[in-house]
Protein backbone atom coordinates (compact mmCIF):
# COMPACT_ATOMS: atom_id res chain seq x y z
CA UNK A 1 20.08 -57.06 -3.54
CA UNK A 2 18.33 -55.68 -6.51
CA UNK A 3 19.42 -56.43 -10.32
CA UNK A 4 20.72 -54.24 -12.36
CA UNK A 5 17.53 -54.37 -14.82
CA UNK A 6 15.17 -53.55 -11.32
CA UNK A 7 17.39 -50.84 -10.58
CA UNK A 8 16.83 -49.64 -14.06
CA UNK A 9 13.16 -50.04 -13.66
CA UNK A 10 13.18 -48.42 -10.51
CA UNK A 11 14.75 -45.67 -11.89
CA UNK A 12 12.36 -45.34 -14.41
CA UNK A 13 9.62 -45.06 -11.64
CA UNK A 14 11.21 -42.64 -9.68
CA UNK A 15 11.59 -40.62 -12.56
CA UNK A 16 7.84 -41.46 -13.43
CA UNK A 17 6.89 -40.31 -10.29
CA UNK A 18 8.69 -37.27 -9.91
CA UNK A 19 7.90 -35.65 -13.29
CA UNK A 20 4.40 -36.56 -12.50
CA UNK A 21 4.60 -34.46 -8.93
CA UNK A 22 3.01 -31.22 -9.78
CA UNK A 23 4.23 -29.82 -6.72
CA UNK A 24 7.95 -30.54 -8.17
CA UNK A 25 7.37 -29.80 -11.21
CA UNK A 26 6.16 -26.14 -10.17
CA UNK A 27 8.80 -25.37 -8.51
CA UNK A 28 11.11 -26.36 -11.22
CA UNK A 29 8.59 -24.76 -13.88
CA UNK A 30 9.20 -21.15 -11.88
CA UNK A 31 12.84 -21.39 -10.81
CA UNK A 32 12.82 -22.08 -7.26
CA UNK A 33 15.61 -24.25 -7.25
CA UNK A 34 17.31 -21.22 -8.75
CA UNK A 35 18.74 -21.08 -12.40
CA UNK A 36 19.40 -24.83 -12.19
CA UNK A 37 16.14 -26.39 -11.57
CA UNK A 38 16.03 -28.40 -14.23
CA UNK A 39 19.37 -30.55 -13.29
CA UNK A 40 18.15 -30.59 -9.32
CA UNK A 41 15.21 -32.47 -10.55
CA UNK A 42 16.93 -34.95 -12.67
CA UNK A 43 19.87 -35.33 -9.58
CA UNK A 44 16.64 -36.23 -7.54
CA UNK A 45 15.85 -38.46 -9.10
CA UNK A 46 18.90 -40.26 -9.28
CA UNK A 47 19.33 -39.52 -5.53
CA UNK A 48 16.06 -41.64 -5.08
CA UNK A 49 17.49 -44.77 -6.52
CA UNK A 50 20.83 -44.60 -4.58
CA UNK A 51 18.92 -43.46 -1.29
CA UNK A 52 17.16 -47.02 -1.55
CA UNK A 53 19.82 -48.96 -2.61
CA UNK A 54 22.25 -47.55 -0.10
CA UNK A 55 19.39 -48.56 2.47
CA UNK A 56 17.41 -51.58 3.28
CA UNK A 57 13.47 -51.29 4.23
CA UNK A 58 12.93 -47.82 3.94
CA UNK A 59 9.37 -46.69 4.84
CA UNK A 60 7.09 -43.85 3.19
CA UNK A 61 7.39 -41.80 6.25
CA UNK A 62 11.49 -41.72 6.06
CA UNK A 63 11.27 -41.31 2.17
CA UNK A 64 8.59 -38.46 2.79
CA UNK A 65 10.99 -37.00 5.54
CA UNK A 66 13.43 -37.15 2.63
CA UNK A 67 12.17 -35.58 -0.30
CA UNK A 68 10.63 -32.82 2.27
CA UNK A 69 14.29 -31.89 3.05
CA UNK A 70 15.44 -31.57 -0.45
CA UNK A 71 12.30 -29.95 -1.25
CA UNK A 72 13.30 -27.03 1.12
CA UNK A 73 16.56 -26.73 0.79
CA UNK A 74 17.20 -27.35 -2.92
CA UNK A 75 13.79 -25.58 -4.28
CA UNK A 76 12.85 -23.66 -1.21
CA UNK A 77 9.40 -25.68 -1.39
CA UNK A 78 7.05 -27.14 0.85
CA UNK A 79 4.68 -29.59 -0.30
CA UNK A 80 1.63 -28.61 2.16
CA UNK A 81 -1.04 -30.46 -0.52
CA UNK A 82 -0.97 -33.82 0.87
CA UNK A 83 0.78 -35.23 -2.47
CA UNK A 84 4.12 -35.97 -0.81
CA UNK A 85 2.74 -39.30 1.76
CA UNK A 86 1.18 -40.34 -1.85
CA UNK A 87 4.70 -39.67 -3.85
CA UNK A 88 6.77 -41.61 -0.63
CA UNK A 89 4.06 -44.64 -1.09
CA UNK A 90 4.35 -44.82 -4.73
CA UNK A 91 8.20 -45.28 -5.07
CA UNK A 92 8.07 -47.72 -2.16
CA UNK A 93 5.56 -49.67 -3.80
CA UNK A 94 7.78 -49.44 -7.35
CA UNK A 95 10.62 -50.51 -5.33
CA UNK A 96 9.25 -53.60 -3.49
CA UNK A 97 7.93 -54.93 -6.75
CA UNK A 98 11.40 -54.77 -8.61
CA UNK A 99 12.76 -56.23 -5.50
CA UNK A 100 10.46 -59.01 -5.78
CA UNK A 101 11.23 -58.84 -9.85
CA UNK A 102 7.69 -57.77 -10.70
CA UNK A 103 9.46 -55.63 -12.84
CA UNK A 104 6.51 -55.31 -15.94
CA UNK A 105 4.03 -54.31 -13.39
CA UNK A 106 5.76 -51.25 -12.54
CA UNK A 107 6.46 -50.44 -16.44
CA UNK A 108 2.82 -50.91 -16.65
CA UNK A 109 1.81 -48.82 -13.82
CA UNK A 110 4.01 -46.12 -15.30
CA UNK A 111 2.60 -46.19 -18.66
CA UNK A 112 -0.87 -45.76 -16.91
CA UNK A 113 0.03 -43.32 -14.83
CA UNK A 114 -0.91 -39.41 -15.32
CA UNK A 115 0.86 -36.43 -15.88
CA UNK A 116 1.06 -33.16 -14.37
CA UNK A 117 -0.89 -30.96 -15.66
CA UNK A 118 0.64 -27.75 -14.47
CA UNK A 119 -1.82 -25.46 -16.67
CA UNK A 120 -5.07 -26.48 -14.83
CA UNK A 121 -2.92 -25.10 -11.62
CA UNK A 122 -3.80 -21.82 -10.70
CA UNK A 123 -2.18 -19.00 -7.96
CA UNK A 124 -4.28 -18.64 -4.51
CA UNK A 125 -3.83 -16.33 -1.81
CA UNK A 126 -2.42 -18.35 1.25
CA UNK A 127 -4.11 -17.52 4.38
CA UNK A 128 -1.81 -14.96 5.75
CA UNK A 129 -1.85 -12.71 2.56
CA UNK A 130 -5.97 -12.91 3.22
CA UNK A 131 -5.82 -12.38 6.89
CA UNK A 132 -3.23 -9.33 6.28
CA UNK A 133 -5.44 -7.96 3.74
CA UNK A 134 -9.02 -8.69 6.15
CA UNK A 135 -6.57 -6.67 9.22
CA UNK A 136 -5.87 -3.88 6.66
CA UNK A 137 -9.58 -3.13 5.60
CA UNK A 138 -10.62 -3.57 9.74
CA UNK A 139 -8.12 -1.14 10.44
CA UNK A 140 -9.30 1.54 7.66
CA UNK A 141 -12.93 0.89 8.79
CA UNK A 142 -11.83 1.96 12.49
CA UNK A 143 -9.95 5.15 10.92
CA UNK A 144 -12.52 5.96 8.90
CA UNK A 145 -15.17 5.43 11.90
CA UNK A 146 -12.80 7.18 14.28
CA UNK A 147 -12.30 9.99 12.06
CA UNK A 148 -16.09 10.88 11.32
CA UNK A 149 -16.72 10.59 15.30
CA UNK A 150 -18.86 7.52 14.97
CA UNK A 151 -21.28 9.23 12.05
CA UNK A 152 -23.12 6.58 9.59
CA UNK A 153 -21.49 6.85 6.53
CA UNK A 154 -24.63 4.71 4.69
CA UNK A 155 -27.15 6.87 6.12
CA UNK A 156 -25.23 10.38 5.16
CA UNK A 157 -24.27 9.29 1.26
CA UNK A 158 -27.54 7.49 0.13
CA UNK A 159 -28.90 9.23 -2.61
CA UNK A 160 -26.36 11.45 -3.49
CA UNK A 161 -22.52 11.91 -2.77
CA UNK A 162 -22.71 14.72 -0.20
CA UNK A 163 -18.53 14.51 0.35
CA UNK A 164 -17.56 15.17 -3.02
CA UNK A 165 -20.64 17.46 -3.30
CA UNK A 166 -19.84 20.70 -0.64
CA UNK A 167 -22.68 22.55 -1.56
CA UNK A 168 -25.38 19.69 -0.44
CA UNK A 169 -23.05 19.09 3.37
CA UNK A 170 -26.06 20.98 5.04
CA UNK A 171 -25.87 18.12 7.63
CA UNK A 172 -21.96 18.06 7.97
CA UNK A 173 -19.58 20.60 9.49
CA UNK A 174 -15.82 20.22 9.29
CA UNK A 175 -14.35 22.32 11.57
CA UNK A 176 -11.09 21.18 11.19
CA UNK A 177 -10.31 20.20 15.05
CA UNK A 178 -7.42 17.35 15.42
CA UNK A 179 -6.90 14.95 18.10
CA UNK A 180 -3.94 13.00 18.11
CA UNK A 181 -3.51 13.37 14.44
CA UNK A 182 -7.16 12.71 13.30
CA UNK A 183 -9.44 15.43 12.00
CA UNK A 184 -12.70 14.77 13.53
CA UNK A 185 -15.97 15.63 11.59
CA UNK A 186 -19.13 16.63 13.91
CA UNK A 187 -22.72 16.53 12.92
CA UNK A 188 -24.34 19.84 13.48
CA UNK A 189 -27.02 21.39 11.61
CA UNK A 190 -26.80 25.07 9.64
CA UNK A 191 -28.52 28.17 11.47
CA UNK A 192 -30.40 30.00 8.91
């Protein structure tokens, strides 16, 4: 059974650790635990230290389990950057060395250890907004193909812009006729 100066320390490393998760820390930073992110975090942490105390030779797979769980349910956040194995191993390792009263090296550890840096972070596209997007511009590249009956855009507007130019259309004719919705554009040259 730990002491209560190793539980102290321990707490301090959890704490350590957490504030140093960027992937918490975002979610806090924008509000996804709702209006009371800030106090979720800080009852994480304490839920850490009584999690482990509570329970005897946790591994970083059940604490990674864990914090995954509260993760989605408390800040509707999943932690798909590989951090959270790295967070689970770290407040293991804290733990066994206060259980072992090793207490300074954690301090130390702590003291050396970095902080998020949530400024150098930086919003991406996930892969279904990209693939939506790529499905959007295939399917207005079929329209437009479908609607000009298969004509080579590149080959009519090089040079000048002959759509937005009607009198220069001497090798376009619109005549206007729709099938199933489209109005279909047909070569055809002018009869002088």
């Amino acid at each position: 059974m730990a002491t209560a100066m190793s539980e102290s320390t321990f707490y301090i490393g959890v704490k350590n650790v957490l504030e140093s998760w960027t992937v918490l820390q975002l979610a806090v930073q924008h509000g996804f635990g709702g209006q009371h992110s800030q106090e979720k975090a800080r009852w994480l942490v304490g839920a850490v230290e009584e999690w482990f105390r509570e329970n005897s030779n946790i591994e970083p797979y059940e604490l990674e389990d864990f914090l995954a769980v509260i993760l989605d349910n408390e800040f509707d956040t999943i932690a798909d950057d590989g951090s959270l194995p790295q967070v689970s191993q770290l407040i293991c390792n804290y733990f066994k060395l206060c259980q072992e009263g090793r207490e300074n090296e954690v301090l130390a550890k702590i003291k050396q250890s970095p902080k998020s840096h949530l400024s150098a972070c930086q919003q991406i596209q996930n892969d279904k907004d990209e693939e939506m997007e790529e499905s959007k511009e295939d399917v207005n590249h079929e329209n437009t193909v479908a609607r000009l009956d298969g004509m080579d855009l590149n080959s009519q507007m090089e040079g000048e812009d002959n759509l937005s130019n009607p009198g220069k259309t001497d090798a376009m004719d619109v005549n206007g006729d729709e099938e199933d919705g489209w109005t279909v554009v047909k070569n055809s040259k002018k009869k002088s």
